[in-house]
Structures are given as structure tokens and as C-alpha cells.
C-alpha atoms as a PDB file:
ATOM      1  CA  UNK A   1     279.008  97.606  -0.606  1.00  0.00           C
ATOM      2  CA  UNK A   2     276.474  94.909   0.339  1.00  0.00           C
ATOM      3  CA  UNK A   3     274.770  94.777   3.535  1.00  0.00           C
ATOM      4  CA  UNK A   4     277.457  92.803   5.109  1.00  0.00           C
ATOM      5  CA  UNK A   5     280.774  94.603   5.548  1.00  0.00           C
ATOM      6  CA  UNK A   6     283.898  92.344   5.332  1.00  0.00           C
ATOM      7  CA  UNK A   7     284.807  92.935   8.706  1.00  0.00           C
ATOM      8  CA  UNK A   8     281.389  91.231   9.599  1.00  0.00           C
ATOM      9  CA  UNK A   9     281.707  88.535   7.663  1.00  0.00           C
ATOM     10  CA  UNK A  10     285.185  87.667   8.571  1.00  0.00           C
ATOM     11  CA  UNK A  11     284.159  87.889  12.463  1.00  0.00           C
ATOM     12  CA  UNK A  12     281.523  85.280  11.872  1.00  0.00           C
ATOM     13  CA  UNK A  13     284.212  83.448  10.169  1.00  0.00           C
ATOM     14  CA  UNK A  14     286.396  83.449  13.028  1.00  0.00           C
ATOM     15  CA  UNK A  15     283.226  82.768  15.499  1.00  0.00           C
ATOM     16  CA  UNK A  16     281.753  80.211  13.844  1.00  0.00           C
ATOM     17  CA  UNK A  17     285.133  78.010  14.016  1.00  0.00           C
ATOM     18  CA  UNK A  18     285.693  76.109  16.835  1.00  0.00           C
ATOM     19  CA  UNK A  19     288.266  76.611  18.877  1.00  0.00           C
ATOM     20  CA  UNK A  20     288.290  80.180  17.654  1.00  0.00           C
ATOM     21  CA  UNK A  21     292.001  80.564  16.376  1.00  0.00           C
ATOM     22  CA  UNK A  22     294.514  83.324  16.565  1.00  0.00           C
ATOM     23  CA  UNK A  23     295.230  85.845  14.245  1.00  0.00           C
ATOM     24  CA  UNK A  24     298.609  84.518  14.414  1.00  0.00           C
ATOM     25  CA  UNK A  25     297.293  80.982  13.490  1.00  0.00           C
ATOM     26  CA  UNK A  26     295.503  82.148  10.650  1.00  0.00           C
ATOM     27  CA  UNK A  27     297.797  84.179   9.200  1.00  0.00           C
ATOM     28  CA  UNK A  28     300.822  81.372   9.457  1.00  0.00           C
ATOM     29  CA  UNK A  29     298.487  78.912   7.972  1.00  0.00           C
ATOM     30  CA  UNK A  30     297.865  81.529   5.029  1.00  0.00           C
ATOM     31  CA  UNK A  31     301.438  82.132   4.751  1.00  0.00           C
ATOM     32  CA  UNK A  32     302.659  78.425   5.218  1.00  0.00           C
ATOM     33  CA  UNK A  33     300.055  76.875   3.660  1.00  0.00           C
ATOM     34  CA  UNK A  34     299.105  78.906   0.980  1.00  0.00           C
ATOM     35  CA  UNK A  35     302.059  81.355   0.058  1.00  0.00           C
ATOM     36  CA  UNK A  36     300.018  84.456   0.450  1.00  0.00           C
ATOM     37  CA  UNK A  37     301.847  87.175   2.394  1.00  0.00           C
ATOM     38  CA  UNK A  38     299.848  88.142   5.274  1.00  0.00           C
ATOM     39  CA  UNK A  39     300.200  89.344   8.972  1.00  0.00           C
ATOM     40  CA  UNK A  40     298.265  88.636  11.960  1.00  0.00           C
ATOM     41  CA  UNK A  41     297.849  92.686  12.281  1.00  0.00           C
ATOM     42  CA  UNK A  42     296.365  93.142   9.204  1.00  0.00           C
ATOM     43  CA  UNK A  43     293.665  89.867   9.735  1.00  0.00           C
ATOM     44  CA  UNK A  44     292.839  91.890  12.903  1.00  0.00           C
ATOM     45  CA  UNK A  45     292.642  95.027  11.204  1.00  0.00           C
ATOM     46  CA  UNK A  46     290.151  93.522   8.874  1.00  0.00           C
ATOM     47  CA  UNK A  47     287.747  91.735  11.200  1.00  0.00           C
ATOM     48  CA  UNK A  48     287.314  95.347  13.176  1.00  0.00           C
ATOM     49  CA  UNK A  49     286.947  97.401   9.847  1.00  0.00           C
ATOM     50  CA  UNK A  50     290.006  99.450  10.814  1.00  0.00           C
ATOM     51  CA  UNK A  51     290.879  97.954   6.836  1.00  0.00           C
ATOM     52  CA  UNK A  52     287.830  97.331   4.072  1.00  0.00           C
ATOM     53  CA  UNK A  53     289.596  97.404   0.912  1.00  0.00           C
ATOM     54  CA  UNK A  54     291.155  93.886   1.258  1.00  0.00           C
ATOM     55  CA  UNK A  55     292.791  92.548  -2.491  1.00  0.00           C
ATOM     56  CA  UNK A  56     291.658  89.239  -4.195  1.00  0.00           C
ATOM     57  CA  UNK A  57     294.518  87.704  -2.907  1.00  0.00           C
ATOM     58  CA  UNK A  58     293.481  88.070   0.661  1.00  0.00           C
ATOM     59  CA  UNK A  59     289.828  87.246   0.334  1.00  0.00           C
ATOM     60  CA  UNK A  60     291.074  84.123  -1.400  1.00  0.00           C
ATOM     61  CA  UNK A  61     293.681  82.857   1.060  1.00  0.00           C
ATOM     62  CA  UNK A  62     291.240  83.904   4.091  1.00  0.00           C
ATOM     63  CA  UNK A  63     288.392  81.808   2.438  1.00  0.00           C
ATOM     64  CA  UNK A  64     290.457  79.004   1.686  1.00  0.00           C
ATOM     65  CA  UNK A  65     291.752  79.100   4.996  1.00  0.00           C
ATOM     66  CA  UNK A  66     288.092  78.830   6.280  1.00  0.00           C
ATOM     67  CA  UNK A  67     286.237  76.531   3.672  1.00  0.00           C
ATOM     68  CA  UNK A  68     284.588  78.802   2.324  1.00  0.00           C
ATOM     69  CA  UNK A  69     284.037  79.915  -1.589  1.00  0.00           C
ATOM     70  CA  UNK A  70     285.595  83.610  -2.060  1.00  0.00           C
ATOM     71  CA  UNK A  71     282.222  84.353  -3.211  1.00  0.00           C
ATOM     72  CA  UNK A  72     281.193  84.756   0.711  1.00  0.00           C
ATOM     73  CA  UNK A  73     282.695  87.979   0.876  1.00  0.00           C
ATOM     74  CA  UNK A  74     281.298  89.281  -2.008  1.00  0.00           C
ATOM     75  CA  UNK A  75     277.827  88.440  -2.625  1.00  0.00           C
ATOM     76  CA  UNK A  76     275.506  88.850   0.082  1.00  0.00           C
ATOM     77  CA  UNK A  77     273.077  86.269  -0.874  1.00  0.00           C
ATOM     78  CA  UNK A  78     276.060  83.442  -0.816  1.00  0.00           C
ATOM     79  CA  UNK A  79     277.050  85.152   2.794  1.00  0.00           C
ATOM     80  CA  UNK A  80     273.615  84.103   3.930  1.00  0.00           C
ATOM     81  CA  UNK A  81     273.646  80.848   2.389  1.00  0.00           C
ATOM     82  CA  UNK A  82     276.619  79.817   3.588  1.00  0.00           C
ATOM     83  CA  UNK A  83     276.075  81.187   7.060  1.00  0.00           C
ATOM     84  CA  UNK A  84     272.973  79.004   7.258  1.00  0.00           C
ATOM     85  CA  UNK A  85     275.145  76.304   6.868  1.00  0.00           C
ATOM     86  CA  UNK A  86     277.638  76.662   8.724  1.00  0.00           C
ATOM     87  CA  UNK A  87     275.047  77.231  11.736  1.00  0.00           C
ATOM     88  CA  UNK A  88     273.313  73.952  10.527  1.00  0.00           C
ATOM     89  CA  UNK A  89     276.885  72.443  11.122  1.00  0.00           C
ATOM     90  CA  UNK A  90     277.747  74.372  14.429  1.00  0.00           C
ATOM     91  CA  UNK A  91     274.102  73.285  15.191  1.00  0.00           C
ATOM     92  CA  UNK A  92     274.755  69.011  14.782  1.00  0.00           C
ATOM     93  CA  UNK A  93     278.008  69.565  16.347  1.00  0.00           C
ATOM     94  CA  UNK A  94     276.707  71.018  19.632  1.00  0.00           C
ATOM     95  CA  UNK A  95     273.530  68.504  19.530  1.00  0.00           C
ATOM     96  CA  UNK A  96     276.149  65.182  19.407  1.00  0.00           C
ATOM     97  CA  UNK A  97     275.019  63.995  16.237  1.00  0.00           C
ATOM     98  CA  UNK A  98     278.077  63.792  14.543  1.00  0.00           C
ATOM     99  CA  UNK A  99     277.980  59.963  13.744  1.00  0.00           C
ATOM    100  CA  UNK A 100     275.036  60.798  11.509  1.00  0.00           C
ATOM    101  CA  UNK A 101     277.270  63.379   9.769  1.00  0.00           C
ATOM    102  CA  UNK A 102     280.042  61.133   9.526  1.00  0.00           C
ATOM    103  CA  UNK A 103     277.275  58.472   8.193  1.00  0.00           C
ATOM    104  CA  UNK A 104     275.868  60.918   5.520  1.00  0.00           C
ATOM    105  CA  UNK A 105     279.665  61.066   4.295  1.00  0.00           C
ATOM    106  CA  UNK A 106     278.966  57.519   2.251  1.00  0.00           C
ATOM    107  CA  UNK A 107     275.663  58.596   0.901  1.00  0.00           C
ATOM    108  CA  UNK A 108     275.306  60.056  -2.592  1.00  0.00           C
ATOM    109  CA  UNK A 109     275.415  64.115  -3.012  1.00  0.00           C
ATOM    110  CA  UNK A 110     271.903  63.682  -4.074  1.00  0.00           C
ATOM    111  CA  UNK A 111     271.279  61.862  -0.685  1.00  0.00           C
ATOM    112  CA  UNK A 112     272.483  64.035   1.051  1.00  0.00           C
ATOM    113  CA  UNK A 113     270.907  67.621   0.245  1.00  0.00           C
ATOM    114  CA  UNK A 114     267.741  65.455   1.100  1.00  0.00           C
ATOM    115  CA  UNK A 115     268.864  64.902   4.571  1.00  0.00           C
ATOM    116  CA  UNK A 116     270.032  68.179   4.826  1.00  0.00           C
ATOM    117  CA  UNK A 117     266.772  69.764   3.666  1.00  0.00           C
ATOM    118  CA  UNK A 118     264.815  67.616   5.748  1.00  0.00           C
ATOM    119  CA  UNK A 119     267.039  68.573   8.774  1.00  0.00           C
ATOM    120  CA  UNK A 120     266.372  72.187   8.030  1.00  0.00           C
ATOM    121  CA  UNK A 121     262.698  71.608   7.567  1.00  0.00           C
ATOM    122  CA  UNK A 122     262.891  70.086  10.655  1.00  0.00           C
ATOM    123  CA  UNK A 123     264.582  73.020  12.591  1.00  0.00           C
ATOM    124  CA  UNK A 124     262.463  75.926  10.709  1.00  0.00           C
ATOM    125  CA  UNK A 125     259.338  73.941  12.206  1.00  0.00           C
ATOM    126  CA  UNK A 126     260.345  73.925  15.775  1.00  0.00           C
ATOM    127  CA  UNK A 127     261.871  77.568  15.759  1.00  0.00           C
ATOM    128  CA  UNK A 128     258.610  78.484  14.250  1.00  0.00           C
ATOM    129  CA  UNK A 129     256.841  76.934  17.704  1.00  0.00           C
ATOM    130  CA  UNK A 130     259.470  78.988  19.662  1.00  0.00           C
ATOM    131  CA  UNK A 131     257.936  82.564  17.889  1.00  0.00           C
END
């Protein structure tokens, strides 16, 4: 096992969304949405680590469910990757830029890993100052 356990990543799955949903939600959105059997227990069961051996199946509906690639509970380095970006996101949400996200949706891929290096430049630089 990497040095994330699924249970870890799944909480900052679940902590990172905003509102937070259910266990309920998510698993009727799995079920509805996607087909995949699952129950609200076992979602539970997995964010605590009272469950670790979760099938493809699961992994894939739970990452769909949370737009994010399966590959998030399986390689570490993607976990971190993805994390980063999903603070970056949490990050312009909370700071009330939004339009400029909503902006950046009409500019070119290309476009817009530049802005979103730059912003992350940008934010390394001044929590640099903060250490």
C-alpha cells in the first residue's frame, strides 16, 4: 500500500466537496446514476478504514462520483497531484474569484495550464513569505 490509505483519500474526497454530502447521497448517486451497487454503510466503512480492500468497481463509481480519475486511489503521486488541485480550486472558490474561472472556461487548454501555473507560482511565493 502507498502512503495514502483509501480511507484517507476518500475523506479528503468527501472534505474537499462543498457542501460535504451524505453517505446516503453518494451512494444513491452511485447507484442511480451509475448502476453500481453500493450502500451508504459500506462508503462509511471505507472512509474510516473499518474496509480497505474496496473492488474496481467501487473505486470507479466513487471517483466518478467525485471527478476524479480512478487513478487517485491508486497511485500516490496522482493523489498528490490531484489534491493540489482540488485545493487550488477550493482555494479560488473561497477567495471570490470565480468569474475568472468561469472566464478561463473560453480560453484554450494551452491557455489555461498557463494561468493555472502562474496562479500556483503565485501562491507558492506568498506561502513561502508566510515560512
Amino acid at each position: 500500500m502507498g502512503a495514502f490509505s483509501i480511507a484517507e483519500k476518500l475523506d479528503r474526497l468527501f472534505r474537499q466537496h462543498k457542501p460535504e454530502p451524505s453517505y446516503m447521497a453518494v451512494a444513491e448517486a452511485v447507484r442511480s446514476g451509475q448502476g453500481v451497487a453500493i450502500s451508504h454503510t459500506y462508503i462509511w466503512q471505507l472512509r474510516t478504514g473499518r474496509r480497505d480492500n474496496p473492488t474496481v468497481a467501487h473505486l470507479t463509481a466513487l471517483a466518478t462520483y467525485f471527478g476524479v480519475p480512478v487513478a487517485y486511489f491508486i497511485d500516490d503521486e496522482q493523489t498528490r497531484r490531484i489534491d493540489d488541485q482540488l485545493q487550488l480550486m477550493q482555494t479560488i472558490r473561497a477567495a471570490g474569484v470565480t468569474e475568472i474561472a468561469m472566464r478561463a472556461a473560453d480560453i484554450s487548454p494551452r491557455g489555461r495550464d498557463l494561468i493555472s501555473e502562474l496562479i500556483q507560482k503565485v501562491w507558492e511565493s506568498e506561502h513561502k513569505a508566510d515560512g
